[in-house]
Protein backbone atom coordinates (compact mmCIF):
# COMPACT_ATOMS: atom_id res chain seq x y z
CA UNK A 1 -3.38 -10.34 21.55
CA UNK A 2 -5.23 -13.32 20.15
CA UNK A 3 -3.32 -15.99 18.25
CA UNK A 4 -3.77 -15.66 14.27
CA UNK A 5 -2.90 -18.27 11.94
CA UNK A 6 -2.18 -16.51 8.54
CA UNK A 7 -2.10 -17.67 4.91
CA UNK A 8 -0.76 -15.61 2.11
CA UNK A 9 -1.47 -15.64 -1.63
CA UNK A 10 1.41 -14.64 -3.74
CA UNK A 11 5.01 -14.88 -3.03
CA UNK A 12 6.46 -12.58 -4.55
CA UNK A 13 8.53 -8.98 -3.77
CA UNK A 14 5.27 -7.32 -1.86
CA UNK A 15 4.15 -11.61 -0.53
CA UNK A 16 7.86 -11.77 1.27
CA UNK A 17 7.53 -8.54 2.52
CA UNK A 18 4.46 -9.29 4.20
CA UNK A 19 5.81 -12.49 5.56
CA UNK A 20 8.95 -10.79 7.38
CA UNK A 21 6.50 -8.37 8.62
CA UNK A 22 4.37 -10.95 10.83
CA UNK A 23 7.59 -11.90 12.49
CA UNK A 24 7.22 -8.49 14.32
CA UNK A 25 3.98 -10.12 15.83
CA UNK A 26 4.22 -13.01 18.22
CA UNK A 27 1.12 -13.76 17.87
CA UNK A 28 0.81 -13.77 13.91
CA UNK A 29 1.60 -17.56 12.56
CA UNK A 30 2.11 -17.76 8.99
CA UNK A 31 0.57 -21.10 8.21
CA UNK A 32 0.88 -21.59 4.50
CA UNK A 33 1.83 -19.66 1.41
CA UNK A 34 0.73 -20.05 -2.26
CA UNK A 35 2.19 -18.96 -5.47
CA UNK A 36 1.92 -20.37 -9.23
CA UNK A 37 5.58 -20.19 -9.37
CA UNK A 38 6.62 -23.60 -7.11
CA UNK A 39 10.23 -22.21 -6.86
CA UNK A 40 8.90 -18.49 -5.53
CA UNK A 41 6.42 -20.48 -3.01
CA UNK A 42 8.89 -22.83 -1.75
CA UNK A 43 11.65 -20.38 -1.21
CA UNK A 44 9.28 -18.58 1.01
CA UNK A 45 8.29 -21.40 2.46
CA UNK A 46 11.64 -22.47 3.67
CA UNK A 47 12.76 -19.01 4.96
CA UNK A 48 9.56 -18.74 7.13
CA UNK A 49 9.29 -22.89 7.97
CA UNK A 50 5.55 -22.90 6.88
CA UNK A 51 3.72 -24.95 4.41
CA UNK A 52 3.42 -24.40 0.32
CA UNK A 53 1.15 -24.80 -2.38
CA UNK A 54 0.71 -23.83 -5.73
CA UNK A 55 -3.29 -23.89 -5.71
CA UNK A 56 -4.05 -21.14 -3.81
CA UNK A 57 -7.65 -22.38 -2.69
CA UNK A 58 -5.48 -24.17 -0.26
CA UNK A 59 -4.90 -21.05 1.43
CA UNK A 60 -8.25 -19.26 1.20
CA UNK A 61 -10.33 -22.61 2.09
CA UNK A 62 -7.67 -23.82 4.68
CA UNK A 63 -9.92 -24.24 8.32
CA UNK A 64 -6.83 -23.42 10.56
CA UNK A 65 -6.52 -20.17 8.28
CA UNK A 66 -8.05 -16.99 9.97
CA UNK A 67 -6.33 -14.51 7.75
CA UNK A 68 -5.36 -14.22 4.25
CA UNK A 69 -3.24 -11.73 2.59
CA UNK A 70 -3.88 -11.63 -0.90
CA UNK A 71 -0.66 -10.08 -3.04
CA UNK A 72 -0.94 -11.22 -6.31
CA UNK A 73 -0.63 -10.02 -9.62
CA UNK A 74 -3.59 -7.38 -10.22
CA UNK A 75 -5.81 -10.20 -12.34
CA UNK A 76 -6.29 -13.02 -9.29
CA UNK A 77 -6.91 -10.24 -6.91
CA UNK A 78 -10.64 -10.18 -6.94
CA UNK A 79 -10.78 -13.51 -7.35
CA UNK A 80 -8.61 -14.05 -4.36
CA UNK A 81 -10.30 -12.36 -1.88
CA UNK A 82 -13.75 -12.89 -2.76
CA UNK A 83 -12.65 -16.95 -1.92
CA UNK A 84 -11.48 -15.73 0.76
CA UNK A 85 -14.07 -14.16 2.31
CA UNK A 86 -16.59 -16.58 1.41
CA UNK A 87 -15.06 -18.83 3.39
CA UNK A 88 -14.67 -16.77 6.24
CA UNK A 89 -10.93 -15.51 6.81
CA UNK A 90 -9.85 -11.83 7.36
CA UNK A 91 -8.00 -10.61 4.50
CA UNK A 92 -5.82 -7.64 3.60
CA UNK A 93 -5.55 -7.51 0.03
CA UNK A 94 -3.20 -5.47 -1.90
CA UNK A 95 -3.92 -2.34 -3.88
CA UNK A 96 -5.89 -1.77 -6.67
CA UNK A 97 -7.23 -4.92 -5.11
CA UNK A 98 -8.78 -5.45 -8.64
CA UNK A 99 -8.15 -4.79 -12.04
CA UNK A 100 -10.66 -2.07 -12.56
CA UNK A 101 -13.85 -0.76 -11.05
CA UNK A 102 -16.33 -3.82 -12.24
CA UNK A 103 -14.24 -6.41 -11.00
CA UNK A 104 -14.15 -4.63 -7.20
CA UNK A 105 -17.64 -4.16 -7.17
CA UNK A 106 -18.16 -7.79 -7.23
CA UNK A 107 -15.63 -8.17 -4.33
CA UNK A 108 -17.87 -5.54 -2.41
CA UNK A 109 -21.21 -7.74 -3.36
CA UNK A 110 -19.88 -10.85 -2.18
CA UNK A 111 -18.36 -8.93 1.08
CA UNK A 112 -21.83 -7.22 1.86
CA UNK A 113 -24.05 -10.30 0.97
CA UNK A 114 -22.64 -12.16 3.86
CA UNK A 115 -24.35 -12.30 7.00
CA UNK A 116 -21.19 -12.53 9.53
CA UNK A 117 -18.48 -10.23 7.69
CA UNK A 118 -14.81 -10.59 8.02
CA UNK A 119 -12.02 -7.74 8.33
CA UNK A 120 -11.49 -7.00 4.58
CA UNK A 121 -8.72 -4.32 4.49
CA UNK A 122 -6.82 -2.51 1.22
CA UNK A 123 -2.99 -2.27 1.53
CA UNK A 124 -2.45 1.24 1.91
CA UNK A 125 0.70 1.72 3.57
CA UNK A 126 1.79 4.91 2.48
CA UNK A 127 -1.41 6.03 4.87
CA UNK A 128 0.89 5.10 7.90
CA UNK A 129 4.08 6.36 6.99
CA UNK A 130 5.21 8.92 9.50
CA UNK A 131 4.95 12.10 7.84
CA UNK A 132 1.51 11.66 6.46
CA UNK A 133 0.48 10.86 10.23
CA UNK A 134 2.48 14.13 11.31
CA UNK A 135 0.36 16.32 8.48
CA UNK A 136 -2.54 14.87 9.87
CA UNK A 137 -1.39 15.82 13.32
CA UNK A 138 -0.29 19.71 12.39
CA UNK A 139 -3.31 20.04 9.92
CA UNK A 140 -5.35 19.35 13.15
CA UNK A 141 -3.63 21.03 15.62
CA UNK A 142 -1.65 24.20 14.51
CA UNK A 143 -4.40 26.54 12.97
CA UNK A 144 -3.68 26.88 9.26
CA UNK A 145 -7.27 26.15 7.98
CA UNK A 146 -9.12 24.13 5.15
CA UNK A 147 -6.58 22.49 2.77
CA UNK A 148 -6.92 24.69 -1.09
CA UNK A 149 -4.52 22.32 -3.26
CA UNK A 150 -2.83 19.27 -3.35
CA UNK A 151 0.24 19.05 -5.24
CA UNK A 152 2.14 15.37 -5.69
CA UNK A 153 4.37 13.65 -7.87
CA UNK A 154 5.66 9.70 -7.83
CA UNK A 155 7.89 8.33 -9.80
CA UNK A 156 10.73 5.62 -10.37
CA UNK A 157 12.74 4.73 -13.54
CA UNK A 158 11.60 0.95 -13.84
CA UNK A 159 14.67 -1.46 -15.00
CA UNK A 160 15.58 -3.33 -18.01
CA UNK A 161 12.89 -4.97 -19.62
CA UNK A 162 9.94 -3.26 -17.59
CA UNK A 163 7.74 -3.32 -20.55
CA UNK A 164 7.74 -7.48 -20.45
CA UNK A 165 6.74 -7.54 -17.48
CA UNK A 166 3.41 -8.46 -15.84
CA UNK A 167 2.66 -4.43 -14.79
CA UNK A 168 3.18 -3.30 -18.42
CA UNK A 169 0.71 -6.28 -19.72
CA UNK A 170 -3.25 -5.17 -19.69
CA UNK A 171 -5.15 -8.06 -19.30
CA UNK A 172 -2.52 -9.02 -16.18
CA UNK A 173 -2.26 -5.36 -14.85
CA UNK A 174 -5.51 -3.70 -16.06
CA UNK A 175 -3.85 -0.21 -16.72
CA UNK A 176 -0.57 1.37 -16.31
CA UNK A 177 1.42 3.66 -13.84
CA UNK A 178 -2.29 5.68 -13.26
CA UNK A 179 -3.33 2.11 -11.79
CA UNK A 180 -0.19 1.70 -9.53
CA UNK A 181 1.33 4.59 -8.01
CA UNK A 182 -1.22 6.86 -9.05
CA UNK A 183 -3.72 5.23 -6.94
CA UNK A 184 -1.49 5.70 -3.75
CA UNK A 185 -1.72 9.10 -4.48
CA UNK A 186 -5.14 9.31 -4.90
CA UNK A 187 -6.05 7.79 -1.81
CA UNK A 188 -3.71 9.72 -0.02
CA UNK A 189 -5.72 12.93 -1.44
CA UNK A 190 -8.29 11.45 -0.30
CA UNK A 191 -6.99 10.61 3.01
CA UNK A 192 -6.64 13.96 3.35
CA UNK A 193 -9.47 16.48 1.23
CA UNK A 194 -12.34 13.84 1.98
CA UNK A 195 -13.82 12.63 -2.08
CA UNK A 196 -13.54 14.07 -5.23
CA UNK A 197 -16.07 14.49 -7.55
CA UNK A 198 -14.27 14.65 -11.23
CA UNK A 199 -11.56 13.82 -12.18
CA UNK A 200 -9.69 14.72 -15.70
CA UNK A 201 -6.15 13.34 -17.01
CA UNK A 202 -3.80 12.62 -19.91
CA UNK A 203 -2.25 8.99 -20.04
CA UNK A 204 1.00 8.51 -22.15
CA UNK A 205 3.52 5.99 -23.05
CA UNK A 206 6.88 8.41 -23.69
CA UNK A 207 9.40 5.34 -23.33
CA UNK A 208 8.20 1.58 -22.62
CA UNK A 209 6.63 1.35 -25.66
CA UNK A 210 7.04 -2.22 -26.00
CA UNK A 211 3.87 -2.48 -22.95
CA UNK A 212 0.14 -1.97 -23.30
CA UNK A 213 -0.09 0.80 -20.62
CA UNK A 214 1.03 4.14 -19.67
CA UNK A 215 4.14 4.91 -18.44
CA UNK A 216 2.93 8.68 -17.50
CA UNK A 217 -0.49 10.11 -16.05
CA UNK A 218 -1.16 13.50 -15.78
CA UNK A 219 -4.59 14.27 -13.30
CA UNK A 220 -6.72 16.94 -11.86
CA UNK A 221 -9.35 15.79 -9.26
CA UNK A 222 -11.77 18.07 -7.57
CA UNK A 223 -13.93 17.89 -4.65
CA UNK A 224 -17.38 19.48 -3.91
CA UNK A 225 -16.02 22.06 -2.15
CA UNK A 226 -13.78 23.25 -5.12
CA UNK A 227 -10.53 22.24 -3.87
CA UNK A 228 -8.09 20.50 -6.38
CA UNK A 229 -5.55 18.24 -6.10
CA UNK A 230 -2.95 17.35 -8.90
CA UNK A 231 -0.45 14.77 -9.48
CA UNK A 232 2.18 13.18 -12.15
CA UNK A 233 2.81 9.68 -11.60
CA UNK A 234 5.89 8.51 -14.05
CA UNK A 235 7.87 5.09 -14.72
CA UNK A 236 10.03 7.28 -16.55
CA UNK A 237 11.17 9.16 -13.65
CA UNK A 238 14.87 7.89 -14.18
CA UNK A 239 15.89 9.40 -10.42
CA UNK A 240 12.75 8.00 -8.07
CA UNK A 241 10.62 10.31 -6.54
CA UNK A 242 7.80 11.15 -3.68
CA UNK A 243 6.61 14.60 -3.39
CA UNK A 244 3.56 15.87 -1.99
CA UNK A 245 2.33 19.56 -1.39
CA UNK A 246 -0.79 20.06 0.78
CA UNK A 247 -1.71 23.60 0.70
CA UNK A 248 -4.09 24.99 3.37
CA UNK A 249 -4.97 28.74 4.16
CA UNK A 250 -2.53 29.71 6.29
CA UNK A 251 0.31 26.97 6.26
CA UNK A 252 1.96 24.59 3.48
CA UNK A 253 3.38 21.44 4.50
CA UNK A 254 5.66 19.56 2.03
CA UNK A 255 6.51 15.51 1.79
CA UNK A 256 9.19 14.03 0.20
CA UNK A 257 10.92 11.31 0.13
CA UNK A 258 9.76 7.58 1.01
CA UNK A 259 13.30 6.24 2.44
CA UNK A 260 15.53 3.83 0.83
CA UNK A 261 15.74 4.73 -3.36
CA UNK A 262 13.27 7.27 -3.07
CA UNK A 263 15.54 10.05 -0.21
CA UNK A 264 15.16 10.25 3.10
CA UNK A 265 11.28 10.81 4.58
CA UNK A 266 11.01 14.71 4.99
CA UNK A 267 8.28 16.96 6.21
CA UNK A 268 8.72 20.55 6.28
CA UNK A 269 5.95 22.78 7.29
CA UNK A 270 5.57 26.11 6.67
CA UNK A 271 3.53 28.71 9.06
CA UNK A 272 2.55 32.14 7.77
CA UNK A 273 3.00 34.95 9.74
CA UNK A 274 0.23 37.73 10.62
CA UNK A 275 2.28 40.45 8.61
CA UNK A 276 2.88 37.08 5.88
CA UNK A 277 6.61 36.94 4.59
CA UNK A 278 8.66 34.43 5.30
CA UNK A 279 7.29 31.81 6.83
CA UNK A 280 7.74 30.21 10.12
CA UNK A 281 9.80 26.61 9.14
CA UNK A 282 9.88 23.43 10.91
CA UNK A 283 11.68 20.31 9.37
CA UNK A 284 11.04 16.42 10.32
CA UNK A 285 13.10 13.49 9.18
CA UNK A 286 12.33 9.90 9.78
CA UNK A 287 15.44 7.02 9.03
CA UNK A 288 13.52 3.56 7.74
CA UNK A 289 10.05 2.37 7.07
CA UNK A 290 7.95 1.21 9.38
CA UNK A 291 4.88 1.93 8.03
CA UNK A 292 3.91 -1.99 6.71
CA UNK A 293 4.12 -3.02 10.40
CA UNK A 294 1.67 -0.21 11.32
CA UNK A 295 -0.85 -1.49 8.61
CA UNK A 296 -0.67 -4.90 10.00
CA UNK A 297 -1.07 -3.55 13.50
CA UNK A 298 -4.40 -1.77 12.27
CA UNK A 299 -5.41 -4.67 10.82
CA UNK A 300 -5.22 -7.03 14.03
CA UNK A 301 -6.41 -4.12 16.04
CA UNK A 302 -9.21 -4.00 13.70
CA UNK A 303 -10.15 -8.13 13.71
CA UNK A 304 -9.77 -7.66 17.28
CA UNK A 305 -12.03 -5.15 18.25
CA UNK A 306 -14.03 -5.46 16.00
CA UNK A 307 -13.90 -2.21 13.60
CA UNK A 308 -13.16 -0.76 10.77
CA UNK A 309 -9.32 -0.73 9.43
CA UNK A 310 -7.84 2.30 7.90
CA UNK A 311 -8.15 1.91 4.33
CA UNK A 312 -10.90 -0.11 3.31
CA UNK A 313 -12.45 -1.62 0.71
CA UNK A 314 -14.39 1.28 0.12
CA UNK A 315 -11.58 3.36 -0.20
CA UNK A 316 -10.17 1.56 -3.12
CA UNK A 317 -13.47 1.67 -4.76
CA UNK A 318 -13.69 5.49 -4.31
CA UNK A 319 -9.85 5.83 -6.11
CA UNK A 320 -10.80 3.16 -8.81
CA UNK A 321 -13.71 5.28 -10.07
CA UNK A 322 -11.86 8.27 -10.63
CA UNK A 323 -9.00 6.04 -12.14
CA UNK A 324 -12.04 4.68 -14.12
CA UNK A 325 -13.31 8.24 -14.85
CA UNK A 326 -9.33 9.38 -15.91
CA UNK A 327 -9.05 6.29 -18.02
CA UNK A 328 -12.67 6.39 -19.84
CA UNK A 329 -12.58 10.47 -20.79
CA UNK A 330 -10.50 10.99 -23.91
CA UNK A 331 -6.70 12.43 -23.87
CA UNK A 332 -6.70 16.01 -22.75
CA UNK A 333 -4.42 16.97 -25.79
């Protein structure tokens, strides 16, 4: 493995984990972190003996620098990267990667106007967690046919005084809990049914009513094909949650569970029998998460040899239009 000297942009819960992360990676050197908060940037700095900043141009147009992460609050996210880029490094930025749809498509402008173009990879994580690489592995392997349906829900309870925070401000967050967790679970739809072409949904705020976003989003997506996938996405889910139902002709396999506050990761897949009844059942269980090394495995694999991560910018563009499309359509009731 080649040496790479990385930078990151924001140092804050998602910045730190990132940072532990490239410990896992001899090769990885975090350089330099950034952060408007001094405090935040030199704590980080300290527990990972690297350099600090609060401008983070320092980072992005830093010549040792091969690799940015970017994992700031939604609003410098474009910005970010696009620096980034421009000036040559690798980066992984973190989802929505922008605030909404316009402000990625002039990330994905400046990324294809360049002549020699860097790794530029979304954080999708939840692509590499174990059981979603199992369905992949049983949807392709054990003979139950096209996926129908998609059924998913995600969910925490937020904490005291969610609704000052950054998430629950628009012109910080650009939309609610559709924009966070909802668009893990579109991508993972994605990940698995290919794109959708509508998309229809009803955004509420039930509880933090003190914010500018929703705190609920109720969707429908379809695909060419006809199949549909739905999903609830809640901060007002006061016991967190992961569930997700993939439906296919002859088979059902069911997610849930994340680890830590969200239960144990679980897949259990069902196989019909010829004469149908009950099912054939099979049960998986992972302990711990190891999916945010994974991504930053696929990442280096990807700078390395020279292809394309999984979950690129493209993908996020593909989840922020129907976000867009959700967002843009009047309430359903």
């Amino acid at each position: 493995m080649a040496s790479h000297n990385v930078g990151i942009i924001g140092c804050g819960v998602i910045g730190a984990r990132r940072a532990e992360i490239l410990k896992k990676f001899p090769a990885a050197k975090l350089v330099k972190v950034a952060d408007i908060n001094p405090e935040r940037a030199k704590a980080l700095a300290e527990q990972n003996k690297c350099a600090h900043t609060t401008d983070w141009h320092e980072v992005t147009q830093d010549p040792q620098i091969s690799q940015v992460i970017v994992s700031t609050t939604n609003n410098l996210l474009a910005e970010a990267t696009i620096d980034a880029i421009k000036h040559g490094k690798h980066v992984l930025v973190e989802k929505p990667a922008a605030r909404n749809l316009d402000e990625l498509n002039k990330v994905i402008a400046a990324y294809e106007s360049l002549a020699k173009k860097p790794v530029l990879k979304a954080g999708f994580n939840h692509r590499f967690h174990p059981a979603f690489q199992k369905a992949k592995e049983i949807i392709a392997t054990q003979g139950i046919g096209e996926i129908m349906f998609i059924r998913a829900r995600y969910g925490h309870g937020a904490r005291v005084g969610y609704d000052k925070e950054w998430r629950s401000k628009k012109e910080v967050s650009g939309g609610g809990e559709l924009l966070d967790q909802g668009v893990h679970v579109i991508d993972l739809a994605r990940y698995f049914m290919g794109d959708f072409e509508r998309a229809v949904g009803h955004c509420e705020t039930f509880f933090w009513k003190n914010g500018e976003v929703e705190d609920n989003c109720f969707a429908l997506m379809k695909t060419p094909k006809g199949q549909i996938a739905s999903f609830h996405v809640s901060t007002t889910q006061w016991k967190n949650i992961f569930s997700m139902e993939i439906f296919c002709k002859t088979g059902q396999i069911n997610i849930d569970g994340l680890g830590k506050s969200y239960g144990k990761e679980t897949l259990t897949f069902y196989k019909m029998k010829p004469e149908m009844g009950p099912p054939d059942k099979e049960v998986y269980d992972w302990e711990g998460d190891d999916s945010w090394e994974k991504e930053y495995a696929d990442f280096i694999s990807a700078i390395e040899q020279n292809k394309e991560p999984n979950g690129t910018i493209y993908d996020v563009r593909a989840a922020l239009k129907l976000v867009s499309e959700i967002y843009s359509k009047p309430k359903l009731l």
